[in-house]
PDB file of N, CA and C in Angstrom:
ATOM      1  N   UNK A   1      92.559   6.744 103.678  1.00  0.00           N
ATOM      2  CA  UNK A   1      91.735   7.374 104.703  1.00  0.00           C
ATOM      3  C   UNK A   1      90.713   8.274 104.014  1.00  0.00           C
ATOM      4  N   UNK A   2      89.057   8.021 104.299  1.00  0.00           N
ATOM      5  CA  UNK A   2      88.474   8.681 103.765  1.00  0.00           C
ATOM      6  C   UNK A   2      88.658  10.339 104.130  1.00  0.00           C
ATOM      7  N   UNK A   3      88.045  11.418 103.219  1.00  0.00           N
ATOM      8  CA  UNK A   3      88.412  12.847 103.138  1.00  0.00           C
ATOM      9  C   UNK A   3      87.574  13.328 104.622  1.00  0.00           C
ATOM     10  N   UNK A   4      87.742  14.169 105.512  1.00  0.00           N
ATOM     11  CA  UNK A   4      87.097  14.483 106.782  1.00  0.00           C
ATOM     12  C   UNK A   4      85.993  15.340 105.941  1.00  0.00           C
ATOM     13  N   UNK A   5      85.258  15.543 107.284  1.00  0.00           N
ATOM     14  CA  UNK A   5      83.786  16.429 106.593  1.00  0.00           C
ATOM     15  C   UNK A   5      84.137  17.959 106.951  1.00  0.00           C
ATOM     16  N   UNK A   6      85.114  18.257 107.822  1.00  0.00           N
ATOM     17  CA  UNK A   6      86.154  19.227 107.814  1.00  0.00           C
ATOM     18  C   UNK A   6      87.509  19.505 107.716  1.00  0.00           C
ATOM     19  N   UNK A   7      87.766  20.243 106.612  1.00  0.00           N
ATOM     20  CA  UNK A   7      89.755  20.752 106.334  1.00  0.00           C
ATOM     21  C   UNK A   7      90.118  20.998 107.813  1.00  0.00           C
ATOM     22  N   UNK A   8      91.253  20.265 107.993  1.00  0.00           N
ATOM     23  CA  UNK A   8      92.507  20.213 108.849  1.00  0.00           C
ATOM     24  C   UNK A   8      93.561  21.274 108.627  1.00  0.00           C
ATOM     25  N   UNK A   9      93.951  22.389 109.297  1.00  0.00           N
ATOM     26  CA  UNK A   9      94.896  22.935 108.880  1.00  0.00           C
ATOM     27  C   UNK A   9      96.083  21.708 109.245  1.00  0.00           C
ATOM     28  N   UNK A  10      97.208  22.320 108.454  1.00  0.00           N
ATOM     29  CA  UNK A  10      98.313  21.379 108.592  1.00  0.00           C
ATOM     30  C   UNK A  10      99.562  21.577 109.159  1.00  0.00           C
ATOM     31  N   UNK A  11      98.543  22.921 109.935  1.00  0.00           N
ATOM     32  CA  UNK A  11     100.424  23.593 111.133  1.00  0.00           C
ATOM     33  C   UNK A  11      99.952  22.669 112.289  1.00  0.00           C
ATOM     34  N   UNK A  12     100.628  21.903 112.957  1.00  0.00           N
ATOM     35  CA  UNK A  12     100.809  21.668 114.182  1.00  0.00           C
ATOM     36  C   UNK A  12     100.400  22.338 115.455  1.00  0.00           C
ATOM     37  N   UNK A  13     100.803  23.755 115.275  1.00  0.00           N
ATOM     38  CA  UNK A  13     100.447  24.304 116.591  1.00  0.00           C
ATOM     39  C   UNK A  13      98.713  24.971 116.116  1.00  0.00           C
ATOM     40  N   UNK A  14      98.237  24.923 115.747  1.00  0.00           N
ATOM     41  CA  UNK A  14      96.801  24.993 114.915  1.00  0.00           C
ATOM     42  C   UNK A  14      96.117  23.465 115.486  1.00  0.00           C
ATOM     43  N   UNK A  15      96.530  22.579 115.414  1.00  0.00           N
ATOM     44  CA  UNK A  15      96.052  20.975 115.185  1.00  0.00           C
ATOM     45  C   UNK A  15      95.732  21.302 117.296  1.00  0.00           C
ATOM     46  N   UNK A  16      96.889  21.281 117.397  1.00  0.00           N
ATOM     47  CA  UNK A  16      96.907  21.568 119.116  1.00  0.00           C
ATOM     48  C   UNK A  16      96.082  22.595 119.565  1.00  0.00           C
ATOM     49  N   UNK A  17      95.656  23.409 119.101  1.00  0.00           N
ATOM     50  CA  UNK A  17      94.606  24.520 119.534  1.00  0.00           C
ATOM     51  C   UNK A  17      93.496  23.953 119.606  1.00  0.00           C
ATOM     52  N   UNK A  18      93.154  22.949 118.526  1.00  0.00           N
ATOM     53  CA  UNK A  18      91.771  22.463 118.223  1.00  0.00           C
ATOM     54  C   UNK A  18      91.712  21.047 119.053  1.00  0.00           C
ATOM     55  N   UNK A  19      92.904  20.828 119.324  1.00  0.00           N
ATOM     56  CA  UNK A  19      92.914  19.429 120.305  1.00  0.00           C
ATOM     57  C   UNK A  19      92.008  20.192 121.798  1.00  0.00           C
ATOM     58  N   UNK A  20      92.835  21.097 121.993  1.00  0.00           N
ATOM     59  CA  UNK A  20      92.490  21.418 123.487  1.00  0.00           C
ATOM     60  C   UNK A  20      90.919  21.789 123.377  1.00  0.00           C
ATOM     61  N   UNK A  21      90.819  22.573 122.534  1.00  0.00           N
ATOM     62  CA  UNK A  21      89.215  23.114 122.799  1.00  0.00           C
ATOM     63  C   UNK A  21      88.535  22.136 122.114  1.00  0.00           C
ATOM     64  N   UNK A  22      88.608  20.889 121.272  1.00  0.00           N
ATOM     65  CA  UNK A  22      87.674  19.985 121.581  1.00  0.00           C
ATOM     66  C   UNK A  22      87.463  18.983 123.235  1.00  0.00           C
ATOM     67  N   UNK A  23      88.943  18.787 123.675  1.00  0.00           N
ATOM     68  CA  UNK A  23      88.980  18.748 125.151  1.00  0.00           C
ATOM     69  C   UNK A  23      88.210  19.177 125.850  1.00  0.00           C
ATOM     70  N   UNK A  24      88.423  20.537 126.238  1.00  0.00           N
ATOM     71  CA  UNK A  24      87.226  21.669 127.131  1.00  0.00           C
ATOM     72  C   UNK A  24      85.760  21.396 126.724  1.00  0.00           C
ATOM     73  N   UNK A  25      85.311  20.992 125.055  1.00  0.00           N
ATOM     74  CA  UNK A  25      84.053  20.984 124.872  1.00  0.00           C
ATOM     75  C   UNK A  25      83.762  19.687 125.898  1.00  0.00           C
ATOM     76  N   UNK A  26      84.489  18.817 125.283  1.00  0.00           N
ATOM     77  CA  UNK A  26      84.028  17.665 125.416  1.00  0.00           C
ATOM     78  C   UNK A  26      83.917  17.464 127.103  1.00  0.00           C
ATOM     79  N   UNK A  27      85.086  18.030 127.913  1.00  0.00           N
ATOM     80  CA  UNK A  27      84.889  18.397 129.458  1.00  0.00           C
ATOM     81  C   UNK A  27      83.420  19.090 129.927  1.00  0.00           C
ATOM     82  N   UNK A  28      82.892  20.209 129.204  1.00  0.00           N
ATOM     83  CA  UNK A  28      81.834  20.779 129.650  1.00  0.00           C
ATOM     84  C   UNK A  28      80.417  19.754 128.957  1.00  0.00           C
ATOM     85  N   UNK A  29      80.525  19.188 128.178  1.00  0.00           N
ATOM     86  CA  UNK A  29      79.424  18.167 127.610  1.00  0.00           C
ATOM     87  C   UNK A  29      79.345  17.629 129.227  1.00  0.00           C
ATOM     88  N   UNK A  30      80.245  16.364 129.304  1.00  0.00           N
ATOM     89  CA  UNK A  30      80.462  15.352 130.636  1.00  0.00           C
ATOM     90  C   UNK A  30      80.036  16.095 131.758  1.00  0.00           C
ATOM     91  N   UNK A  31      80.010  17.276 132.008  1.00  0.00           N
ATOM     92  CA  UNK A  31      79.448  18.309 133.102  1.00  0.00           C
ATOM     93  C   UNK A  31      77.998  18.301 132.720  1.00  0.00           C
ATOM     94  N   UNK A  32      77.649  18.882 131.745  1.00  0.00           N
ATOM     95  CA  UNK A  32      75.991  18.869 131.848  1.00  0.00           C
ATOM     96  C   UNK A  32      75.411  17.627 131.524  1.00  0.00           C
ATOM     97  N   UNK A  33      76.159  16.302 131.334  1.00  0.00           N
ATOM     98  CA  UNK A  33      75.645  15.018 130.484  1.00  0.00           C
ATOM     99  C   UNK A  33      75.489  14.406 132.552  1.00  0.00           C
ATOM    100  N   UNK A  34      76.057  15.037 133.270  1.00  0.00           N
ATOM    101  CA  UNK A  34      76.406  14.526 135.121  1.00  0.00           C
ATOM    102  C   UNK A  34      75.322  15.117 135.868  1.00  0.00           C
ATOM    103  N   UNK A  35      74.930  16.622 135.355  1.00  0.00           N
ATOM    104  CA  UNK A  35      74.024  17.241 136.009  1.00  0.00           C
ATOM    105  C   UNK A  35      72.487  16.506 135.243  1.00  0.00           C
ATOM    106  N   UNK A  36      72.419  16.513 134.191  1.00  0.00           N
ATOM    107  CA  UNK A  36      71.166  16.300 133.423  1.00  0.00           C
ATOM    108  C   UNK A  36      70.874  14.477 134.457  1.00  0.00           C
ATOM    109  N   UNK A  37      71.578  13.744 134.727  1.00  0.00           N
ATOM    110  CA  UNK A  37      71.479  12.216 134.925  1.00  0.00           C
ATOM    111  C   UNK A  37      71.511  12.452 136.710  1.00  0.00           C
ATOM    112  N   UNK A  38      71.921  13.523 137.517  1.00  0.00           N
ATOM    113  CA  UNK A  38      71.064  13.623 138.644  1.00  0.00           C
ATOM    114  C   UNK A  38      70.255  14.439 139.017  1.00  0.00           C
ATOM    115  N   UNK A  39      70.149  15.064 137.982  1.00  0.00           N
ATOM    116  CA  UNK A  39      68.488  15.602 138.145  1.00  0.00           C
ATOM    117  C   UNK A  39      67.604  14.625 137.870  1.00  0.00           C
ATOM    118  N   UNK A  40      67.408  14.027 136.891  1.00  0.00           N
ATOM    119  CA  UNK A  40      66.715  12.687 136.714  1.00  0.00           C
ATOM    120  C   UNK A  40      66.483  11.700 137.574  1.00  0.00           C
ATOM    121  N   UNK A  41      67.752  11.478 138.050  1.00  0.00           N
ATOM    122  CA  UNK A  41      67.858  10.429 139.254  1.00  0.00           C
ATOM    123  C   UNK A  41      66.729  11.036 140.768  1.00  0.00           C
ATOM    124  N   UNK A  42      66.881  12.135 140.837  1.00  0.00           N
ATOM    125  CA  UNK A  42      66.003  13.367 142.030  1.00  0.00           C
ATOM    126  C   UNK A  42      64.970  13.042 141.982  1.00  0.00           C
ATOM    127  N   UNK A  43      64.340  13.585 140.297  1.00  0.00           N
ATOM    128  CA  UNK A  43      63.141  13.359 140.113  1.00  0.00           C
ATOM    129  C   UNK A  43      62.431  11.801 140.040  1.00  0.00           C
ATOM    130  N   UNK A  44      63.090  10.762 140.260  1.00  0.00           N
ATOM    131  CA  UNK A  44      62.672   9.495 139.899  1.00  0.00           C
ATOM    132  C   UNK A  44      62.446   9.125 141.300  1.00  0.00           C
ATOM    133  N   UNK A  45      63.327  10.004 142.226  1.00  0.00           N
ATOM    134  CA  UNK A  45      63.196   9.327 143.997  1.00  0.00           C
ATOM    135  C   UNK A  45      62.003  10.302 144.432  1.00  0.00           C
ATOM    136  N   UNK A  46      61.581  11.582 144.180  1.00  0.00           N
ATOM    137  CA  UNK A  46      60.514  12.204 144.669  1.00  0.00           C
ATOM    138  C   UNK A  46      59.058  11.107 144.494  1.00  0.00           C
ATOM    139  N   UNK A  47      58.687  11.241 145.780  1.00  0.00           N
ATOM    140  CA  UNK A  47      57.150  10.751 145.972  1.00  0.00           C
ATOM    141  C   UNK A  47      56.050  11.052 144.421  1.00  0.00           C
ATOM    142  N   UNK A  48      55.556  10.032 144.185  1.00  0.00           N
ATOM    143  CA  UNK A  48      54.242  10.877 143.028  1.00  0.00           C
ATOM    144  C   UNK A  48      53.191  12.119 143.785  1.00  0.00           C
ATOM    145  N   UNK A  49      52.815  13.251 143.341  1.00  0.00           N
ATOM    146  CA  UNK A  49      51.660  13.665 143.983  1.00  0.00           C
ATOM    147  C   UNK A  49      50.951  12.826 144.347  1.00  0.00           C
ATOM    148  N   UNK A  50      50.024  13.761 145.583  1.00  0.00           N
ATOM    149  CA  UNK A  50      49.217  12.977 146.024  1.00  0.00           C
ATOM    150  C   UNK A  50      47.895  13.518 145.095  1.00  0.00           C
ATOM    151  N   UNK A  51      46.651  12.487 144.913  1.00  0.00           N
ATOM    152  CA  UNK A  51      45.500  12.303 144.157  1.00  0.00           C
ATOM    153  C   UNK A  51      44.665  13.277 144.556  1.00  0.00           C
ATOM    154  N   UNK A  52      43.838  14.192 143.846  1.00  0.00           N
ATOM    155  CA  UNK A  52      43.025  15.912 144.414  1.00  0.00           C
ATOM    156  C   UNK A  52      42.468  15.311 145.163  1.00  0.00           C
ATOM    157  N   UNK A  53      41.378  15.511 145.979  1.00  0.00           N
ATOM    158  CA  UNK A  53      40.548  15.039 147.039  1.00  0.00           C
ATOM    159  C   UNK A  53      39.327  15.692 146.732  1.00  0.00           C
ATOM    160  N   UNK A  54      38.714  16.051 145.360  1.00  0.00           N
ATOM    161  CA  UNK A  54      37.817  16.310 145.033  1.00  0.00           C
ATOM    162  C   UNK A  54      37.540  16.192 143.293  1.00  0.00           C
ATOM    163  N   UNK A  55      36.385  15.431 142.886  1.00  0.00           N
ATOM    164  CA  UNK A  55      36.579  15.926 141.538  1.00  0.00           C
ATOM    165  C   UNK A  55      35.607  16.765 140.933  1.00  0.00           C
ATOM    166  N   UNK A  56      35.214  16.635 139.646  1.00  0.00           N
ATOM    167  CA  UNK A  56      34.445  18.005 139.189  1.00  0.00           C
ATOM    168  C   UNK A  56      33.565  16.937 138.426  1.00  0.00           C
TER     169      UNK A  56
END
Protein backbone atom coordinates (compact mmCIF):
# COMPACT_ATOMS: atom_id res chain seq x y z
CA UNK A 1 0.00 0.00 0.00
CA UNK A 2 1.39 3.16 -1.14
CA UNK A 3 2.58 5.73 1.98
CA UNK A 4 -0.68 8.33 2.56
CA UNK A 5 0.07 12.05 1.91
CA UNK A 6 -0.97 12.19 5.63
CA UNK A 7 0.37 10.18 9.04
CA UNK A 8 -2.43 8.14 10.51
CA UNK A 9 -2.30 8.04 14.13
CA UNK A 10 -2.53 4.41 15.12
CA UNK A 11 -4.93 4.59 18.29
CA UNK A 12 -8.23 3.56 17.21
CA UNK A 13 -10.22 5.87 19.10
CA UNK A 14 -8.15 8.82 17.21
CA UNK A 15 -8.89 6.90 13.67
CA UNK A 16 -12.77 7.23 14.85
CA UNK A 17 -12.58 10.91 15.65
CA UNK A 18 -11.31 11.57 12.20
CA UNK A 19 -13.87 9.11 10.71
CA UNK A 20 -16.71 11.18 12.11
CA UNK A 21 -15.51 14.63 11.27
CA UNK A 22 -14.59 13.65 7.83
CA UNK A 23 -18.40 12.43 7.89
CA UNK A 24 -19.80 15.91 9.09
CA UNK A 25 -17.38 17.54 6.42
CA UNK A 26 -18.36 15.56 3.89
CA UNK A 27 -22.33 15.99 5.19
CA UNK A 28 -21.93 19.84 5.06
CA UNK A 29 -20.05 19.72 1.42
CA UNK A 30 -23.51 17.62 0.07
CA UNK A 31 -25.45 20.64 1.80
CA UNK A 32 -23.83 23.43 -0.05
CA UNK A 33 -22.97 21.06 -3.28
CA UNK A 34 -27.68 20.89 -2.95
CA UNK A 35 -27.98 24.55 -2.36
CA UNK A 36 -25.30 25.73 -5.04
CA UNK A 37 -27.36 23.15 -7.89
CA UNK A 38 -30.81 24.93 -6.91
CA UNK A 39 -29.82 28.06 -7.07
CA UNK A 40 -28.64 27.35 -10.51
CA UNK A 41 -31.55 25.45 -11.38
CA UNK A 42 -33.73 29.15 -10.20
CA UNK A 43 -31.59 31.02 -12.13
CA UNK A 44 -31.85 28.91 -15.40
CA UNK A 45 -35.97 29.04 -15.00
CA UNK A 46 -36.00 33.00 -14.49
CA UNK A 47 -37.19 34.85 -17.70
CA UNK A 48 -34.00 36.69 -19.61
CA UNK A 49 -34.34 40.56 -19.09
CA UNK A 50 -36.23 42.30 -21.09
CA UNK A 51 -34.15 44.42 -24.08
CA UNK A 52 -33.69 48.61 -22.90
CA UNK A 53 -36.18 50.35 -25.03
CA UNK A 54 -33.78 52.92 -25.91
CA UNK A 55 -30.28 53.08 -27.16
CA UNK A 56 -27.49 55.65 -27.05
Amino acid sequence: MPEPLLPLPPALDQLLVIRRWLELTLARVDERIGAVRAAEEQRARRPPPEPPRWWI
